[in-house]
N, C-alpha and C. Protein backbone atom coordinates (compact mmCIF):
# COMPACT_ATOMS: atom_id res chain seq x y z
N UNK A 1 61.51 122.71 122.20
CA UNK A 1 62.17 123.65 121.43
C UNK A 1 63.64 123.88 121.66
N UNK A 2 64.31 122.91 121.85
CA UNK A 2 66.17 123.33 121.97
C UNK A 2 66.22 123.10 120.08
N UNK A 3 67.53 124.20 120.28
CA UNK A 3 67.82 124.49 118.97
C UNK A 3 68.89 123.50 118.85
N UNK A 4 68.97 123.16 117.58
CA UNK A 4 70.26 122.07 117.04
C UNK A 4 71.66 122.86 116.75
N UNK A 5 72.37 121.75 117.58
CA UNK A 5 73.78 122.46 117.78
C UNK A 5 74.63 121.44 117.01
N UNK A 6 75.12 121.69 115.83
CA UNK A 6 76.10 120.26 115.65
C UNK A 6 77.28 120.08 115.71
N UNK A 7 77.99 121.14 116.41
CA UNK A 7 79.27 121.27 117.02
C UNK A 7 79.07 120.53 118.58
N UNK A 8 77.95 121.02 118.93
CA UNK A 8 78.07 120.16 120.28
C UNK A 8 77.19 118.62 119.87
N UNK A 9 77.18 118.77 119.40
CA UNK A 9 76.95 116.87 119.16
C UNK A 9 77.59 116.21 118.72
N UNK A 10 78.44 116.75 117.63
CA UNK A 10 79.82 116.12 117.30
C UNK A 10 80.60 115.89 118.31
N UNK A 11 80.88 117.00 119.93
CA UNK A 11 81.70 117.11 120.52
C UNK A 11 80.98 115.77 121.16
N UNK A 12 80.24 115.70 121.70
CA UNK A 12 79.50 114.59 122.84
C UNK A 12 79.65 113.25 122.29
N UNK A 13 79.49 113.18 120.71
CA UNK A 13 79.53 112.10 119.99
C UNK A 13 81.01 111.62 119.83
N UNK A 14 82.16 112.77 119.83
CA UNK A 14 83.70 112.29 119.70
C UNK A 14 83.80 111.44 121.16
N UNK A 15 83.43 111.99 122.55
CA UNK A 15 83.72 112.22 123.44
C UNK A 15 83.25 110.39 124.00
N UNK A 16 82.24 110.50 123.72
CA UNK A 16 81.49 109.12 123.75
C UNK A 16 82.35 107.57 123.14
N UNK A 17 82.30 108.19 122.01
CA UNK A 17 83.04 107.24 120.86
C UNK A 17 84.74 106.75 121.23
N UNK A 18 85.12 107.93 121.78
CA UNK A 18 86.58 108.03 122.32
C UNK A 18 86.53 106.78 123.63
N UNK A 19 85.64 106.79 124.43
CA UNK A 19 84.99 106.24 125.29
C UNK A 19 85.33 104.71 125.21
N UNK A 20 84.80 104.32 123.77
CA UNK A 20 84.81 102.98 123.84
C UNK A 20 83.51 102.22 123.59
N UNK A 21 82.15 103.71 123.25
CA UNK A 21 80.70 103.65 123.16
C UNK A 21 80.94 103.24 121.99
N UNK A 22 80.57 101.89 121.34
CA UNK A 22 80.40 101.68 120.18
C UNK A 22 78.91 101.81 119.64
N UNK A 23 77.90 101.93 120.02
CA UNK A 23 77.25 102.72 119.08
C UNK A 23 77.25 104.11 118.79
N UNK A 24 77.72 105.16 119.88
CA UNK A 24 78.55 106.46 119.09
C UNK A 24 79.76 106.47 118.46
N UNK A 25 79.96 105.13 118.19
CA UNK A 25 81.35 105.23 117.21
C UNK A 25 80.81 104.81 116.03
N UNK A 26 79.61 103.79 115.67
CA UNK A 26 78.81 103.99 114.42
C UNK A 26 78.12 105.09 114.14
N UNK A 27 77.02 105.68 115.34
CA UNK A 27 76.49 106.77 114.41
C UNK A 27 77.38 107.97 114.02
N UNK A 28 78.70 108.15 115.08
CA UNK A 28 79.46 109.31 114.37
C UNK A 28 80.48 108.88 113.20
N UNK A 29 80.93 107.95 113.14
CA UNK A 29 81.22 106.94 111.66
C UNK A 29 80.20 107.58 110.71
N UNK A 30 79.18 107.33 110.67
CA UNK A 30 77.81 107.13 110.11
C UNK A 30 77.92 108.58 109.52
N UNK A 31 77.61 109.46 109.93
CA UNK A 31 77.66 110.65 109.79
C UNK A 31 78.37 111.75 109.57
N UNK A 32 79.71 111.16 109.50
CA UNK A 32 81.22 111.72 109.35
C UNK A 32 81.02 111.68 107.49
N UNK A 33 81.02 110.28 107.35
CA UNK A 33 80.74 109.59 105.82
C UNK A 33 79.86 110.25 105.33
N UNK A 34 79.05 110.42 105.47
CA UNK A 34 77.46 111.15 105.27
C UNK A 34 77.46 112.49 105.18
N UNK A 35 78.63 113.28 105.62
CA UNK A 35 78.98 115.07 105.29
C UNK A 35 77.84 115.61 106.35
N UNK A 36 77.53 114.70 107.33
CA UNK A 36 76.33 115.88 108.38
C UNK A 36 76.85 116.81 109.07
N UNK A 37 78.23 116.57 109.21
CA UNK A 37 79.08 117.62 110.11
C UNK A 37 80.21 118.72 109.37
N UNK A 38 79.98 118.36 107.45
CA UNK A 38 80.55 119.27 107.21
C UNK A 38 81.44 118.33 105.79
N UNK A 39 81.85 118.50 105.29
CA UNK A 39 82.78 117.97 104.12
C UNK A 39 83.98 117.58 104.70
N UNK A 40 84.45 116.58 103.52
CA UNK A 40 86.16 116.28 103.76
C UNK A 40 86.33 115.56 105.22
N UNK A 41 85.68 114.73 106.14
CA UNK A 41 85.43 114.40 107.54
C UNK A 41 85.23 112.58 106.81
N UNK A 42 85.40 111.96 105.61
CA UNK A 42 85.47 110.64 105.16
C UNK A 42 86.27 109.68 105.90
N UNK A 43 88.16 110.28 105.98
CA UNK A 43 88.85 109.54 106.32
C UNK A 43 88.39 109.04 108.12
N UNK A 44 88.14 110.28 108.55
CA UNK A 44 87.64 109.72 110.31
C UNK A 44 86.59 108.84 110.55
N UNK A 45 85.66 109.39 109.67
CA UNK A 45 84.47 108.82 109.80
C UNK A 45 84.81 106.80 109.42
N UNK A 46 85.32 106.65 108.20
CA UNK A 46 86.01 105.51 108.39
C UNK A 46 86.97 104.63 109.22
N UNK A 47 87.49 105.89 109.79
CA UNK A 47 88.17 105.22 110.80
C UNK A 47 87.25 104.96 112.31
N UNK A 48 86.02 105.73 112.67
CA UNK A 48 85.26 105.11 113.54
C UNK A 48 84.37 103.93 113.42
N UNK A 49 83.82 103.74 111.73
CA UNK A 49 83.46 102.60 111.65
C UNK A 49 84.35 101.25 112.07
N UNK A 50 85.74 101.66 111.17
CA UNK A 50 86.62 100.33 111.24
C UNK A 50 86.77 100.14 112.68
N UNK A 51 86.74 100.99 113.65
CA UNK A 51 87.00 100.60 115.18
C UNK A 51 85.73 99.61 115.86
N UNK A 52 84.34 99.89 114.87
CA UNK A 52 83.33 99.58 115.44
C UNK A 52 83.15 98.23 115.07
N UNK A 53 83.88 98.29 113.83
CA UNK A 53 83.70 96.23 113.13
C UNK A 53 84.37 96.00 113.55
N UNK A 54 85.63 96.36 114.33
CA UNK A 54 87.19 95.31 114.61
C UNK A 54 86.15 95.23 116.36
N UNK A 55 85.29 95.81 117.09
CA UNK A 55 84.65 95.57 118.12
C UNK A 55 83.31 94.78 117.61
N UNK A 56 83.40 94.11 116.91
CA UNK A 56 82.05 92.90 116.20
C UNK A 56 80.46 93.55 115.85
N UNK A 57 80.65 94.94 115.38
CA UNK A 57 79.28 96.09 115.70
C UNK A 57 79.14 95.26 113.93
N UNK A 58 77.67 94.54 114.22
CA UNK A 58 76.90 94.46 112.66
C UNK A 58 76.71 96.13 112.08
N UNK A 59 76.18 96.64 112.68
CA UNK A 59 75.80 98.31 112.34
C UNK A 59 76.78 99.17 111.43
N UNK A 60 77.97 98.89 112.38
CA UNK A 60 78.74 99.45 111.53
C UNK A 60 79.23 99.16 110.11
N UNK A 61 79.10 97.68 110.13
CA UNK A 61 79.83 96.74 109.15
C UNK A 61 78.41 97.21 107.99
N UNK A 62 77.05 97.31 108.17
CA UNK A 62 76.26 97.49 107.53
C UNK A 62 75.95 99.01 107.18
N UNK A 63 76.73 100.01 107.78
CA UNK A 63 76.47 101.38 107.68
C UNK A 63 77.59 101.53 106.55
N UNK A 64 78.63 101.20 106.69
CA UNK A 64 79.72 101.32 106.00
C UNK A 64 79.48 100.14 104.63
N UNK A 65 78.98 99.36 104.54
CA UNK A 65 78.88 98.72 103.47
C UNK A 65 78.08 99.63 102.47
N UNK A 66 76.94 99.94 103.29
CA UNK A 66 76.45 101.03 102.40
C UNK A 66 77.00 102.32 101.84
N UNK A 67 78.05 102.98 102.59
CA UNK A 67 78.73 104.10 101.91
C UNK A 67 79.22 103.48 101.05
N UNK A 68 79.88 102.13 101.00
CA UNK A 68 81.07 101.90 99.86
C UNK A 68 80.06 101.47 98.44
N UNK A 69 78.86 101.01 98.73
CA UNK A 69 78.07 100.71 97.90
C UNK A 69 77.38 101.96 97.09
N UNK A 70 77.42 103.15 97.74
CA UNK A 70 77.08 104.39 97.33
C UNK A 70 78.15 105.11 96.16
């Protein structure tokens, strides 16, 4: 029963991603795009994908294909 916090998961997820964690730089990509953390958060969220394909992440390249396909 922990309650969902998505300020602190965003924070852990920036924090991570900042890191150099490329799969928290897709799922917070992922989810930036996706409005889970709130509206208007597109341009970042693209910019963590593009960090995650210029680091050879299929995931990202396939998470983001799908927003643009959306």
């Amino acid at each position: 029963g922990m309650k969902k916090d998505a300020g602190q998961a965003l924070a852990w997820l920036r924090q991570d991603a900042e890191a150099g964690d490329i799969e928290s730089q897709v799922y917070l990509g992922g989810n930036l795009l996706a409005g889970e953390f709130g509206r208007g958060q597109e341009a970042e969220g693209r910019r963590w994908l593009e960090r995650a394909i210029a680091a050879g992440s299929t995931d990202a390249m396939q998470s983001y294909g799908m927003w643009l396909l959306k």
